[in-house]
C-alpha atoms as a PDB file:
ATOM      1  CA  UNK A   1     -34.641-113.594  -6.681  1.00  0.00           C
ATOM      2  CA  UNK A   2     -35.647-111.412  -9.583  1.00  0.00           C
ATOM      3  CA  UNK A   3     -36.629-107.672  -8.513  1.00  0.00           C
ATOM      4  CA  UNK A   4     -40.345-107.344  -8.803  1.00  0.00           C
ATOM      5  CA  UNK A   5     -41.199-104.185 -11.203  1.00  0.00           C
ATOM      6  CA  UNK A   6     -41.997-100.451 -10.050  1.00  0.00           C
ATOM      7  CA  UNK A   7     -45.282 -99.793  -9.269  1.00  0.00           C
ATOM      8  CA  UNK A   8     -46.597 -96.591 -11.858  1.00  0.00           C
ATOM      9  CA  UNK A   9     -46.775 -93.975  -8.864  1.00  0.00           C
ATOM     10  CA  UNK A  10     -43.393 -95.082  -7.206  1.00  0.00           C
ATOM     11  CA  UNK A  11     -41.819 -94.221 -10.647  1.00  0.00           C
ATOM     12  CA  UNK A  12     -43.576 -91.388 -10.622  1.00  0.00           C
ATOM     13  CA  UNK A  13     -42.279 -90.536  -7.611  1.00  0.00           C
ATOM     14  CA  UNK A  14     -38.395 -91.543  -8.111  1.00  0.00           C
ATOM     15  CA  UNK A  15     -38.564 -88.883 -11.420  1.00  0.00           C
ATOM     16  CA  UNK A  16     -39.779 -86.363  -9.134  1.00  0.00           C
ATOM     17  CA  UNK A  17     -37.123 -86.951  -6.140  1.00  0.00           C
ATOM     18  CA  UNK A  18     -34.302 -86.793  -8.897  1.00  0.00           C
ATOM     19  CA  UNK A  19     -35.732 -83.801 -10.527  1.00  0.00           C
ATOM     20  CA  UNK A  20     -35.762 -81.753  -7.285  1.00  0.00           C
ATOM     21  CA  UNK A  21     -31.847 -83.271  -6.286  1.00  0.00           C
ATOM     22  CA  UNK A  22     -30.987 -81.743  -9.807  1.00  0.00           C
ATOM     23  CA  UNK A  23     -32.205 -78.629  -9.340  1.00  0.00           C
ATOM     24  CA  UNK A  24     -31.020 -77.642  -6.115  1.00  0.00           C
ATOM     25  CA  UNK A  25     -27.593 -78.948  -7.743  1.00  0.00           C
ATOM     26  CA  UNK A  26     -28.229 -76.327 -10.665  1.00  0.00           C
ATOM     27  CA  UNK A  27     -29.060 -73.600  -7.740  1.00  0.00           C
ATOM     28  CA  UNK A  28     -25.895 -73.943  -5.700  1.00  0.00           C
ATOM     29  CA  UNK A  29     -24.013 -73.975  -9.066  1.00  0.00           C
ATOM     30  CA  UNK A  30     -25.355 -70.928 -10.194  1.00  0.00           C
ATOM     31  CA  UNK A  31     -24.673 -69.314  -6.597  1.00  0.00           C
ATOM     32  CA  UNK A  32     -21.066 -70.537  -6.249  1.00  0.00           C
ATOM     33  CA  UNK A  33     -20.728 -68.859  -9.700  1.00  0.00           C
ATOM     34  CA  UNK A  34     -22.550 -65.750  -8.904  1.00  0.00           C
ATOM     35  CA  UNK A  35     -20.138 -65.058  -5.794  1.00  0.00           C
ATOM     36  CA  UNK A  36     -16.993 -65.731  -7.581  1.00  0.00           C
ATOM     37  CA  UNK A  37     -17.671 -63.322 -10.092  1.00  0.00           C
ATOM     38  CA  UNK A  38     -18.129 -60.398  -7.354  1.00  0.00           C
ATOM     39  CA  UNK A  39     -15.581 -61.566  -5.471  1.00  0.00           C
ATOM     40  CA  UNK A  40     -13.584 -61.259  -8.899  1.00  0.00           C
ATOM     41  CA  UNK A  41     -15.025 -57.949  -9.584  1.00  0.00           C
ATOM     42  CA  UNK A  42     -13.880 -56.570  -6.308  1.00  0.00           C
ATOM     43  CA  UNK A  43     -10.324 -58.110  -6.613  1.00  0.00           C
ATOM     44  CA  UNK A  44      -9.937 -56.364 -10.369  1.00  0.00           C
ATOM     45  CA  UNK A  45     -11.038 -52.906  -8.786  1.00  0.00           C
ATOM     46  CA  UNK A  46      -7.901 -53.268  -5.902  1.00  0.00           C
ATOM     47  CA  UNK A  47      -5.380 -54.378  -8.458  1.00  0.00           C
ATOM     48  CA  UNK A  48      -6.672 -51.493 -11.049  1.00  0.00           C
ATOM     49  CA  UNK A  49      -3.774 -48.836 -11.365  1.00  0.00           C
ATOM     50  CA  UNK A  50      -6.830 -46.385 -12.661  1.00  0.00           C
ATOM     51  CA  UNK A  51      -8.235 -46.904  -9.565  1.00  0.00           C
ATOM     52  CA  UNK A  52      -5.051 -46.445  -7.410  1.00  0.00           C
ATOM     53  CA  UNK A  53      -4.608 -43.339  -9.622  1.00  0.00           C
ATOM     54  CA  UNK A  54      -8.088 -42.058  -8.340  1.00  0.00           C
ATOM     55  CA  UNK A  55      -7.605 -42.851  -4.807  1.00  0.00           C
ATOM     56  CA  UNK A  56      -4.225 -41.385  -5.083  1.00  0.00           C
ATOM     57  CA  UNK A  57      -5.501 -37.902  -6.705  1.00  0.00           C
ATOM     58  CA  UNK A  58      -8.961 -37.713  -4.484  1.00  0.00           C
ATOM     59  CA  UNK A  59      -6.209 -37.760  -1.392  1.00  0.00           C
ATOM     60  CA  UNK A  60      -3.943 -35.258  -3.112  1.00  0.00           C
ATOM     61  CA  UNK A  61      -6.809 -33.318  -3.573  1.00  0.00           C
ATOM     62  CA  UNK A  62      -8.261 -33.345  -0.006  1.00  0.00           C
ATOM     63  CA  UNK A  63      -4.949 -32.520   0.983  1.00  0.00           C
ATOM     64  CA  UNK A  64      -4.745 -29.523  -0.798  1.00  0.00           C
ATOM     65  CA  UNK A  65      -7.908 -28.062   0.207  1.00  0.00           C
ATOM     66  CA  UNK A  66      -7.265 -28.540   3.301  1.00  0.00           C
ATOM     67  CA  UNK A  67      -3.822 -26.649   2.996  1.00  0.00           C
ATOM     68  CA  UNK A  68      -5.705 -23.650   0.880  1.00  0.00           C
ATOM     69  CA  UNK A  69      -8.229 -23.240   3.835  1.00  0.00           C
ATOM     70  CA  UNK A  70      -5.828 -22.471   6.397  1.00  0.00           C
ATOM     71  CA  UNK A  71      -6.623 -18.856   7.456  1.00  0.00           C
ATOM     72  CA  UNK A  72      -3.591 -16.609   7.646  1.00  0.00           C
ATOM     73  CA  UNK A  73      -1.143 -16.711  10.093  1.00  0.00           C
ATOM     74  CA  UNK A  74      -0.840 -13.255  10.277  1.00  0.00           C
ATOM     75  CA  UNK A  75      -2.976 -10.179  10.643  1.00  0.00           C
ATOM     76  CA  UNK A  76      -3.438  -8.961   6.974  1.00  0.00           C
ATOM     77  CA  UNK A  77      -5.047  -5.576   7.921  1.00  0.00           C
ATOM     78  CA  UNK A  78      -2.351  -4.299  10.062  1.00  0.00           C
ATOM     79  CA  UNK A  79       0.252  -5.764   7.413  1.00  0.00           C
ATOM     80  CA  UNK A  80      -1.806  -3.691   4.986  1.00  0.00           C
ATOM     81  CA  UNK A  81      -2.351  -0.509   6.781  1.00  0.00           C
ATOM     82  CA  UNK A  82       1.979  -0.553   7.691  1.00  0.00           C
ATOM     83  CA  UNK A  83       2.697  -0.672   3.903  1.00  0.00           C
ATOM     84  CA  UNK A  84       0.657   2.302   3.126  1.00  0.00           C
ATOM     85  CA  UNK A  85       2.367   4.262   5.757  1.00  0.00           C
ATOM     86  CA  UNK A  86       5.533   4.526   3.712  1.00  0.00           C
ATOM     87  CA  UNK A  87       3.784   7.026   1.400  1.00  0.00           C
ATOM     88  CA  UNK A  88       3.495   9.476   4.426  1.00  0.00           C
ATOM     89  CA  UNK A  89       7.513   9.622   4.022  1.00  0.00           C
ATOM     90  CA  UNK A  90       7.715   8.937   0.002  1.00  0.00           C
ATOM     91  CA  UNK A  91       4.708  10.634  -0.934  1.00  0.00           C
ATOM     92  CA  UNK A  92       7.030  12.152  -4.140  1.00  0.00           C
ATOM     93  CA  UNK A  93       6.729   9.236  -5.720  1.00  0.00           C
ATOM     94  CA  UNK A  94       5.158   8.964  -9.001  1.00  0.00           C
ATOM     95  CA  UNK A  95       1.177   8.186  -9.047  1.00  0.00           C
ATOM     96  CA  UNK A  96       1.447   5.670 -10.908  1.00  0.00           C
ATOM     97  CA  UNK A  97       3.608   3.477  -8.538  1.00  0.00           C
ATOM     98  CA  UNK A  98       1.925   4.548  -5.460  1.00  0.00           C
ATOM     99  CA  UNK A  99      -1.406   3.200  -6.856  1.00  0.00           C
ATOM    100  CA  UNK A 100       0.467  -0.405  -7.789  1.00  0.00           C
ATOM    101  CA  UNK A 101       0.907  -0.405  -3.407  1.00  0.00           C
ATOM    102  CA  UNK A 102      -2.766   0.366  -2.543  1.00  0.00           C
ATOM    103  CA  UNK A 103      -3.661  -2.474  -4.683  1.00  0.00           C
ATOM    104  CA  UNK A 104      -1.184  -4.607  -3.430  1.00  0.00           C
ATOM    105  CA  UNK A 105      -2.473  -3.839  -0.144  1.00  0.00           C
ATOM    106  CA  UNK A 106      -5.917  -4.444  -0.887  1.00  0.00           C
ATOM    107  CA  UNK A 107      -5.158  -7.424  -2.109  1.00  0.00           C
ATOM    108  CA  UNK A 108      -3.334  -8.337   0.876  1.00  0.00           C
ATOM    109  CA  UNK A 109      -6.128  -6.737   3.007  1.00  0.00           C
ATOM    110  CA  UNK A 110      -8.991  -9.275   1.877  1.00  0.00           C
ATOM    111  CA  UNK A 111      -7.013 -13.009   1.632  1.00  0.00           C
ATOM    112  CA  UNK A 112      -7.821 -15.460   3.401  1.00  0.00           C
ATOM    113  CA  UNK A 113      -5.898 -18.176   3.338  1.00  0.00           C
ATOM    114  CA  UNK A 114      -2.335 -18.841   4.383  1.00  0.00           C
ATOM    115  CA  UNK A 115      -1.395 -19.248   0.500  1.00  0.00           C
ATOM    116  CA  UNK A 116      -3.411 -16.205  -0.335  1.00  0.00           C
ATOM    117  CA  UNK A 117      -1.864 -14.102   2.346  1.00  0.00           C
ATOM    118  CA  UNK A 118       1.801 -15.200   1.721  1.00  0.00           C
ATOM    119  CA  UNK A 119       1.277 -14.051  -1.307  1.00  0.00           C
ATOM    120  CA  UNK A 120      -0.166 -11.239  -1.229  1.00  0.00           C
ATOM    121  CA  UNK A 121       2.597 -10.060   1.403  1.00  0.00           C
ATOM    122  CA  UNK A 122       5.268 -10.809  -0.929  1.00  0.00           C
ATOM    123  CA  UNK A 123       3.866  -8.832  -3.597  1.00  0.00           C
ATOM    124  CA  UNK A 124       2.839  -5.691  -1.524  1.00  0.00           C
ATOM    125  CA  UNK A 125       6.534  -5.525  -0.008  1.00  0.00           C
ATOM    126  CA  UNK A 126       7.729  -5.279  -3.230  1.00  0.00           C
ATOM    127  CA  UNK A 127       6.022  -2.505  -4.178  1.00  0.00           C
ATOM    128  CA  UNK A 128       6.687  -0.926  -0.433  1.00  0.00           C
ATOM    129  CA  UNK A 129      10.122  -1.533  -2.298  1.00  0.00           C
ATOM    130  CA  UNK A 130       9.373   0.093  -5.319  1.00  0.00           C
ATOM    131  CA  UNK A 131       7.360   3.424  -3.804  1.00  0.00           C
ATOM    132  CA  UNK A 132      10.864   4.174  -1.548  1.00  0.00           C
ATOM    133  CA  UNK A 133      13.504   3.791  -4.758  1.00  0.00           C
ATOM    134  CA  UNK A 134      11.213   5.508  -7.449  1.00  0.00           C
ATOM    135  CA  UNK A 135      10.868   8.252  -4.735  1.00  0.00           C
ATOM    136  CA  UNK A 136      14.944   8.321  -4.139  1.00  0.00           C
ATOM    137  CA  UNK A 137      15.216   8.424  -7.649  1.00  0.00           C
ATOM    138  CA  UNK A 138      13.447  11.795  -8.343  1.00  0.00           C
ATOM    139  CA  UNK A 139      15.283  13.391  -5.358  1.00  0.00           C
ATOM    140  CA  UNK A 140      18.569  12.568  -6.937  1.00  0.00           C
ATOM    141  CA  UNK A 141      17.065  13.628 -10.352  1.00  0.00           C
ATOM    142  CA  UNK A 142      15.940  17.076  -8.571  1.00  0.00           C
ATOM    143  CA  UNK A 143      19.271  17.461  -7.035  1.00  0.00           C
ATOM    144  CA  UNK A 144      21.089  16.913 -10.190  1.00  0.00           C
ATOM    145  CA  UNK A 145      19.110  18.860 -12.174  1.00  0.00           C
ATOM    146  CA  UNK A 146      19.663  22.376  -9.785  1.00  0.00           C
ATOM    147  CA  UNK A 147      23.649  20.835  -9.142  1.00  0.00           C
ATOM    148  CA  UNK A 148      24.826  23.607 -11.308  1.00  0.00           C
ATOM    149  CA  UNK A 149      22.948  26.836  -9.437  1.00  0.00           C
ATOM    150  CA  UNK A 150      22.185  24.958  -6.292  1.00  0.00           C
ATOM    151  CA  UNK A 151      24.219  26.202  -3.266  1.00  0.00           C
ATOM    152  CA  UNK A 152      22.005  24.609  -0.026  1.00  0.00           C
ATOM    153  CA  UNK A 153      22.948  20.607   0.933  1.00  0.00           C
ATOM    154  CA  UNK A 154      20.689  18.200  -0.393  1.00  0.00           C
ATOM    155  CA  UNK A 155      19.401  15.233   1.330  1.00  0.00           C
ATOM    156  CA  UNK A 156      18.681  17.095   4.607  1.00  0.00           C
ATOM    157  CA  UNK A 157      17.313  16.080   7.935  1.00  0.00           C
ATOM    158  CA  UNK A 158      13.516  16.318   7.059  1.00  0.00           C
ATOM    159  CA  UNK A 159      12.970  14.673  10.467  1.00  0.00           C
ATOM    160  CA  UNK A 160      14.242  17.442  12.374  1.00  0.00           C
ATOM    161  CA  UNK A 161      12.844  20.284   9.976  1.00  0.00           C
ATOM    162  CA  UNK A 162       9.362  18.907  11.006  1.00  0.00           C
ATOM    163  CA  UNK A 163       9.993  18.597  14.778  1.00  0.00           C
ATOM    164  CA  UNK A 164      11.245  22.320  15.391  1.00  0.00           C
ATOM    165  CA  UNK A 165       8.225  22.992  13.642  1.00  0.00           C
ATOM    166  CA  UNK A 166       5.614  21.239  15.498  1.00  0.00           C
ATOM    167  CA  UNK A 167       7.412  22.632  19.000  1.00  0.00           C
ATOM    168  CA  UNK A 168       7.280  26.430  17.697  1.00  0.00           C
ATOM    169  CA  UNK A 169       3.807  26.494  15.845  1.00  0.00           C
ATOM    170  CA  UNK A 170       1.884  28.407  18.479  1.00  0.00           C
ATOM    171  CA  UNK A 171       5.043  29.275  21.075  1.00  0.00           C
ATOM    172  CA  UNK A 172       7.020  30.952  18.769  1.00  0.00           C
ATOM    173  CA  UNK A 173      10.885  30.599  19.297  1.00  0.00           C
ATOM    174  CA  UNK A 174      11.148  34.742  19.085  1.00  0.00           C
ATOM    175  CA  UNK A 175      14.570  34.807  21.406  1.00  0.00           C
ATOM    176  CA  UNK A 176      16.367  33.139  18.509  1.00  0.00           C
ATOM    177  CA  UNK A 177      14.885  34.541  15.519  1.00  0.00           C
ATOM    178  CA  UNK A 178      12.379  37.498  16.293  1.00  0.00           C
ATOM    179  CA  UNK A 179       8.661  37.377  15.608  1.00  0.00           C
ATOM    180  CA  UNK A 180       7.294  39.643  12.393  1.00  0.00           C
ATOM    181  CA  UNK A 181       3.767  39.177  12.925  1.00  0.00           C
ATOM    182  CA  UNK A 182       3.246  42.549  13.179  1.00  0.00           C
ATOM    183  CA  UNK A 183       5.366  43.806  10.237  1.00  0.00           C
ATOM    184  CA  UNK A 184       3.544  41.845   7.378  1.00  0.00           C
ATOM    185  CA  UNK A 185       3.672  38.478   9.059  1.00  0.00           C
ATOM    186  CA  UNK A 186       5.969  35.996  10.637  1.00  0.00           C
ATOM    187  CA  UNK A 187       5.314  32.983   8.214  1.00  0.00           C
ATOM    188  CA  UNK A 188       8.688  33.265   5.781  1.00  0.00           C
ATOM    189  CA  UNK A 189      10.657  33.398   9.124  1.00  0.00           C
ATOM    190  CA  UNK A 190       9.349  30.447  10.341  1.00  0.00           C
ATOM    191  CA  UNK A 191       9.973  28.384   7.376  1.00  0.00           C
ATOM    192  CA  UNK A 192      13.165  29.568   7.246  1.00  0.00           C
ATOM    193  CA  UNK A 193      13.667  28.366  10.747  1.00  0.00           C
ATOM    194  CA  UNK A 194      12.644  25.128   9.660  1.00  0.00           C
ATOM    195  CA  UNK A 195      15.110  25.247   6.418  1.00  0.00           C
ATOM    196  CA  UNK A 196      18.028  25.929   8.870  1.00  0.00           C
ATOM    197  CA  UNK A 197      17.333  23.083  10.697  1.00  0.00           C
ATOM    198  CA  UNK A 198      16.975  20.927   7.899  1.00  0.00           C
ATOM    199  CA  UNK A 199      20.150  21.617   7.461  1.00  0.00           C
ATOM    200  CA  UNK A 200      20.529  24.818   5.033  1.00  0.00           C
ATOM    201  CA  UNK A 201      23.349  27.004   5.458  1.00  0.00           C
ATOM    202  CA  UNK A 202      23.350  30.840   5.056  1.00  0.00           C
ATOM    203  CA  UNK A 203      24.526  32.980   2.370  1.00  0.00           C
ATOM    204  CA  UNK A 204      24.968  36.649   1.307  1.00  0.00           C
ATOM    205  CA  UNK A 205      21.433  36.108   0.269  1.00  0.00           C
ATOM    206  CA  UNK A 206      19.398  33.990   2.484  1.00  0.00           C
ATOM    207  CA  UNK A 207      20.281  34.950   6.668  1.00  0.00           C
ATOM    208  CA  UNK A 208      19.217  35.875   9.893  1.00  0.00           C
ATOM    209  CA  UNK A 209      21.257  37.111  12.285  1.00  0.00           C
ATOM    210  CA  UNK A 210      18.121  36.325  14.548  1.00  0.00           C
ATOM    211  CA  UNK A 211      17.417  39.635  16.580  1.00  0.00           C
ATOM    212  CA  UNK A 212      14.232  41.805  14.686  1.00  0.00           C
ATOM    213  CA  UNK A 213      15.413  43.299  11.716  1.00  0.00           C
ATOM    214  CA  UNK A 214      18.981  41.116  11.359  1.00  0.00           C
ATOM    215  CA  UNK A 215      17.427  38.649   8.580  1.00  0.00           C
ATOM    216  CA  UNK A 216      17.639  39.474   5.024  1.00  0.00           C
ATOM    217  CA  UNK A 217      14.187  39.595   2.732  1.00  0.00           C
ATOM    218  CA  UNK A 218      14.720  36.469   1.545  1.00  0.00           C
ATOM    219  CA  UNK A 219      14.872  34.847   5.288  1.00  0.00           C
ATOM    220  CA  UNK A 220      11.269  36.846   5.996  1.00  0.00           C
ATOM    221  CA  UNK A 221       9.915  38.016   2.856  1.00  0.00           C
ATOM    222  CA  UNK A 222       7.562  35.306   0.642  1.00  0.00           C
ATOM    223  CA  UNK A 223       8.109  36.927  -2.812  1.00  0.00           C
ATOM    224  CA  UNK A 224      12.168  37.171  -1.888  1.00  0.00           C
ATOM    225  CA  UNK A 225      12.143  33.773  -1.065  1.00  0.00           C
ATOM    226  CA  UNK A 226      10.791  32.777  -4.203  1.00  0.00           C
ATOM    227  CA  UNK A 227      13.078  34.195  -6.238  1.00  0.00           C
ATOM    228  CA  UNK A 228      15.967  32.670  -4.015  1.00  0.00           C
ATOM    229  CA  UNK A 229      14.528  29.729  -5.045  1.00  0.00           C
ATOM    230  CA  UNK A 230      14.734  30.203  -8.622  1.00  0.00           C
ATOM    231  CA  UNK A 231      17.964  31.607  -8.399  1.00  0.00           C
ATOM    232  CA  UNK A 232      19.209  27.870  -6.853  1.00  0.00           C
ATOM    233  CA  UNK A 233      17.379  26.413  -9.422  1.00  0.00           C
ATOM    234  CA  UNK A 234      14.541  24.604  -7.813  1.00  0.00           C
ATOM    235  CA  UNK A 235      11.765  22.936  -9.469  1.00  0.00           C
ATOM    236  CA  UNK A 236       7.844  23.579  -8.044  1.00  0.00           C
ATOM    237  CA  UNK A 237       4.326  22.056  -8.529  1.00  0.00           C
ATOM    238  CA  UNK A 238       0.905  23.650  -8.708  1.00  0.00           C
ATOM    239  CA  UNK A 239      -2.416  22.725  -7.721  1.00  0.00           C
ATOM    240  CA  UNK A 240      -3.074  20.845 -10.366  1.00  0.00           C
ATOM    241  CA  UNK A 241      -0.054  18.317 -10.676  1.00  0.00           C
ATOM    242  CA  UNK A 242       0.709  17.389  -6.712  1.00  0.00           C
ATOM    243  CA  UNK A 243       1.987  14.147  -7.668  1.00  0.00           C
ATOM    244  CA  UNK A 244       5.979  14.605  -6.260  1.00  0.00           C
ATOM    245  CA  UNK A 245       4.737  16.947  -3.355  1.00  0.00           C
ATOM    246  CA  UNK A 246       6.721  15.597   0.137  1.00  0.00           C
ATOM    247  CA  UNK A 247       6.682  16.838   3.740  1.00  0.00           C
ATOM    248  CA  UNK A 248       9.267  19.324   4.054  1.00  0.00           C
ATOM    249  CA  UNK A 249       8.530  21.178   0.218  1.00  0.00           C
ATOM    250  CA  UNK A 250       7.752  25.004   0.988  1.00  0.00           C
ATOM    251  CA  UNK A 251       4.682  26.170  -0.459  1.00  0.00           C
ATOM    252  CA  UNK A 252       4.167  29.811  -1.628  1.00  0.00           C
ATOM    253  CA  UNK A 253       0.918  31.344  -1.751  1.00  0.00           C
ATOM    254  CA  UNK A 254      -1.219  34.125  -4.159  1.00  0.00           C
ATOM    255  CA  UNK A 255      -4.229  35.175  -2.411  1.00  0.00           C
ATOM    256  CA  UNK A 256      -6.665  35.744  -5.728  1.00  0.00           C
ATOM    257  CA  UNK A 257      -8.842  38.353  -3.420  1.00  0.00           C
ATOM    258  CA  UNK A 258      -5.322  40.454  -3.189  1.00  0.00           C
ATOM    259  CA  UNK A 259      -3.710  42.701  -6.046  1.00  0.00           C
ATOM    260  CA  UNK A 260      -0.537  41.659  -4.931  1.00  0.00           C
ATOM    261  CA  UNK A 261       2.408  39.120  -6.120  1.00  0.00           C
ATOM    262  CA  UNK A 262       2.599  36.540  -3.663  1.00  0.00           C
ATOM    263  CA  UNK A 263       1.741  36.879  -0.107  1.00  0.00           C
ATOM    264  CA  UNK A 264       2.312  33.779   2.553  1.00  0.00           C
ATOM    265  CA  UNK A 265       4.832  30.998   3.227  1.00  0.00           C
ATOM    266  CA  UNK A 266       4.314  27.657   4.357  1.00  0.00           C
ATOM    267  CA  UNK A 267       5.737  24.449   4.972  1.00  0.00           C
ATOM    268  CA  UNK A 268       3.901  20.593   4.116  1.00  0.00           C
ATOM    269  CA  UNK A 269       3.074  18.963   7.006  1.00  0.00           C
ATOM    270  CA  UNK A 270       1.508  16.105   5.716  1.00  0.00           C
ATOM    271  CA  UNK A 271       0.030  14.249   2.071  1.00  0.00           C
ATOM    272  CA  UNK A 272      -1.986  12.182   1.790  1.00  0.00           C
ATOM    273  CA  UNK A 273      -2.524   9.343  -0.751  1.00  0.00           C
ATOM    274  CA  UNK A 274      -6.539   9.659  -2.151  1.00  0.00           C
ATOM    275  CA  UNK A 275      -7.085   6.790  -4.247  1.00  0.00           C
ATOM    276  CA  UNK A 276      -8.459   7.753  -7.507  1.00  0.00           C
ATOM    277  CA  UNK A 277      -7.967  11.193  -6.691  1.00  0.00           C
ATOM    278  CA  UNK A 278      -5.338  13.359  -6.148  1.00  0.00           C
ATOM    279  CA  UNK A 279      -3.293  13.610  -2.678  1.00  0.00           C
ATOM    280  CA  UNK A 280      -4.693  15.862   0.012  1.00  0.00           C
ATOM    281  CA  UNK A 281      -1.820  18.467   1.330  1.00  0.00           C
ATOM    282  CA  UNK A 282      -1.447  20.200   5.034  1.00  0.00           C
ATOM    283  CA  UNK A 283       0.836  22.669   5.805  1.00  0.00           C
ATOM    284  CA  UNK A 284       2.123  24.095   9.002  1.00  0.00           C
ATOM    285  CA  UNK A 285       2.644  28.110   9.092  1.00  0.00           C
ATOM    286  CA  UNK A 286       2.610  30.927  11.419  1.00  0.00           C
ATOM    287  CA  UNK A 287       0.603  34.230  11.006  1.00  0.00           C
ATOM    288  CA  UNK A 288      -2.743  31.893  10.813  1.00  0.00           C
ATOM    289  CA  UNK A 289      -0.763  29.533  13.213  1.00  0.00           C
ATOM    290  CA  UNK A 290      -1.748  25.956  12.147  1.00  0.00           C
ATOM    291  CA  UNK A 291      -0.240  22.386  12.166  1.00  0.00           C
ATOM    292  CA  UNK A 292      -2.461  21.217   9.208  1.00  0.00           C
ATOM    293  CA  UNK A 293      -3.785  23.359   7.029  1.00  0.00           C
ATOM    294  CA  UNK A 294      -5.258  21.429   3.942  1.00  0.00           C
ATOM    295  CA  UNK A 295      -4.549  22.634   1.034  1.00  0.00           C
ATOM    296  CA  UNK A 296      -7.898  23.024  -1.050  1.00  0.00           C
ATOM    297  CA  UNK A 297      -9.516  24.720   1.881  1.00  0.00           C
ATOM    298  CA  UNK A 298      -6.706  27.277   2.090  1.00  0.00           C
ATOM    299  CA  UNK A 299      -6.845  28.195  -1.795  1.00  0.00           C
ATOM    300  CA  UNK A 300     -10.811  28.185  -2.248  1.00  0.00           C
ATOM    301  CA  UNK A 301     -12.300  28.537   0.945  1.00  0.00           C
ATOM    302  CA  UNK A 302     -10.285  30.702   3.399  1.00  0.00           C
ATOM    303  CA  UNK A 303      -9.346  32.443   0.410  1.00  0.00           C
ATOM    304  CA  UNK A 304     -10.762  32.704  -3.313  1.00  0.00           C
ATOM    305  CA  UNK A 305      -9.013  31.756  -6.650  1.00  0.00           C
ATOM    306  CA  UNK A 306      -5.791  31.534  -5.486  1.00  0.00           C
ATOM    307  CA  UNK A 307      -2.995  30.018  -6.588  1.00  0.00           C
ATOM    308  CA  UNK A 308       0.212  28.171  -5.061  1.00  0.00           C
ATOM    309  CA  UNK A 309       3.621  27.219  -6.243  1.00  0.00           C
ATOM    310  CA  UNK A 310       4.904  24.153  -3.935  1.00  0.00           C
ATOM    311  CA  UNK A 311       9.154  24.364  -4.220  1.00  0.00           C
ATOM    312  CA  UNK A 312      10.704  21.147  -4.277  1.00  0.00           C
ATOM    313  CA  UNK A 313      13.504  21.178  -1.434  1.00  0.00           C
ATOM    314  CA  UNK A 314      16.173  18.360  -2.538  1.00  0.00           C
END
């Protein structure tokens, strides 16, 4: 039997049911397509060597900071304070060297970081390294250059020239060698104690035979004593260049308020490395008994405009 013919609104409403199917079809379509291309997107970003490259870097990076902020695994001050202390022994080295240390051991003094530290350590050794053989080298230069007139040993026991000092500054040792204090002053007697220890040996010129009145001028006389000196051919720095001045040098002293040639003896105790400035000098002496006696005030202050020749002892 023939199927009778759609009403006008049931057509209607069969367009509008197909119409909705189709769109919802179009919607899941356009989803489904929308997803794969993330999920695509995402995929191409994993497989990406740029992107493995990035990943890889950003880890080497945060690997290396963390490496640089390690602190250091040692104390940097103390390391920096023990590497200036070899200028108390090798203050004769030139200025120029010495200043090369106190940077390396500033620079050492403020790092950080392990890296920073290491570093700076390495560097500041070497030029520990470089203050002891530049000082060396001007000892052998001095004792070469005096070889010819020089009749005392070289290279003596500086060590042991300082100690007997120290012990007889204020006891005097006066059963071995006497005590001139009140002939003129005892001071060129006691740094010729301190020379004989060292390891001088006497001559025809330079002796004690250590009772009062058994030592020649040039054991207890400071004008005598610098002509010995010139006579073995030893070189001697003023005031104004103290540069190669060491513990153990002999210092001889014109008071400017005197009329007279020169008129005290003493020994260096101790320099001093000033940065930016020149090195502060002590000396230890009898007569005005004193351990260390800096330099500038002795010159300008205790006394006025007066002048000092420091002998080099090789």
């Amino acid at each position: 039997m023939p199927t009778p013919p759609l009403t006008r609104a049931e057509r209607r409403r069969r367009v509008s049911a197909r119409r909705r199917v189709a769109a919802a079809l179009l919607a899941v379509v356009i989803v489904a397509a929308l997803t794969a291309g993330v999920i695509g997107f995402v995929r191409s970003l994993a497989d990406d060597p740029r992107a493995e490259g990035s990943s890889s870097r950003a880890a080497a990076l945060s690997t290396t900071a963390t490496a640089v902020a390690s602190p250091p695994t040692f104390d940097v001050a103390a390391a920096a304070d023990e590497a200036m202390t070899v200028l108390a022994d090798y203050s004769d080295a030139a200025r120029g060297v010495e200043d090369a240390l106190y940077a390396a051991a500033e620079t050492l003094r403020t790092a950080t970081t392990t890296e920073a530290a290491d570093a700076a350590l390495a560097a500041t050794q070497q030029a520990t390294a470089a203050v002891r053989a530049d000082a060396e080298a001007f000892r052998a230069s001095i004792a070469e250059a005096s070889a010819a007139t020089n009749t005392q040993p070289t290279a003596g026991d500086v060590a042991a020239q300082m100690a007997y000092l120290h012990q007889y500054v204020y006891s005097y040792n006066t059963a071995a060698w006497g005590d001139y204090n009140d002939f003129g002053g005892d001071c060129t007697n006691y740094a010729s104690q301190g020379l004989i220890t060292r390891g001088w040996q006497m001559d025809d010129i330079w002796y004690s035979g250590g009772e009062m009145w058994t030592a020649s001028e040039a054991w207890i006389g400071t004008v005598q004593m610098s002509e010995y000196f010139e006579s073995l051919g030893l070189t001697y720095s003023a005031e104004a260049d103290l540069d190669r001045v060491r513990v153990g040098d002999i210092g001889l002293f014109s008071w400017g308020e005197l009329d007279t040639t020169m008129d005290h003896t003493m020994t260096v105790s101790k320099v001093e490395y000033v940065p930016g400035g020149a090195p502060k000098v002590y000396f230890i002496s009898h007569n005005e008994d004193g351990e260390y006696r800096e330099l500038t005030t002795v010159l300008h202050v205790e006394h006025t405009d007066s002048d000092v020749l420091i002998y080099h002892i090789p």
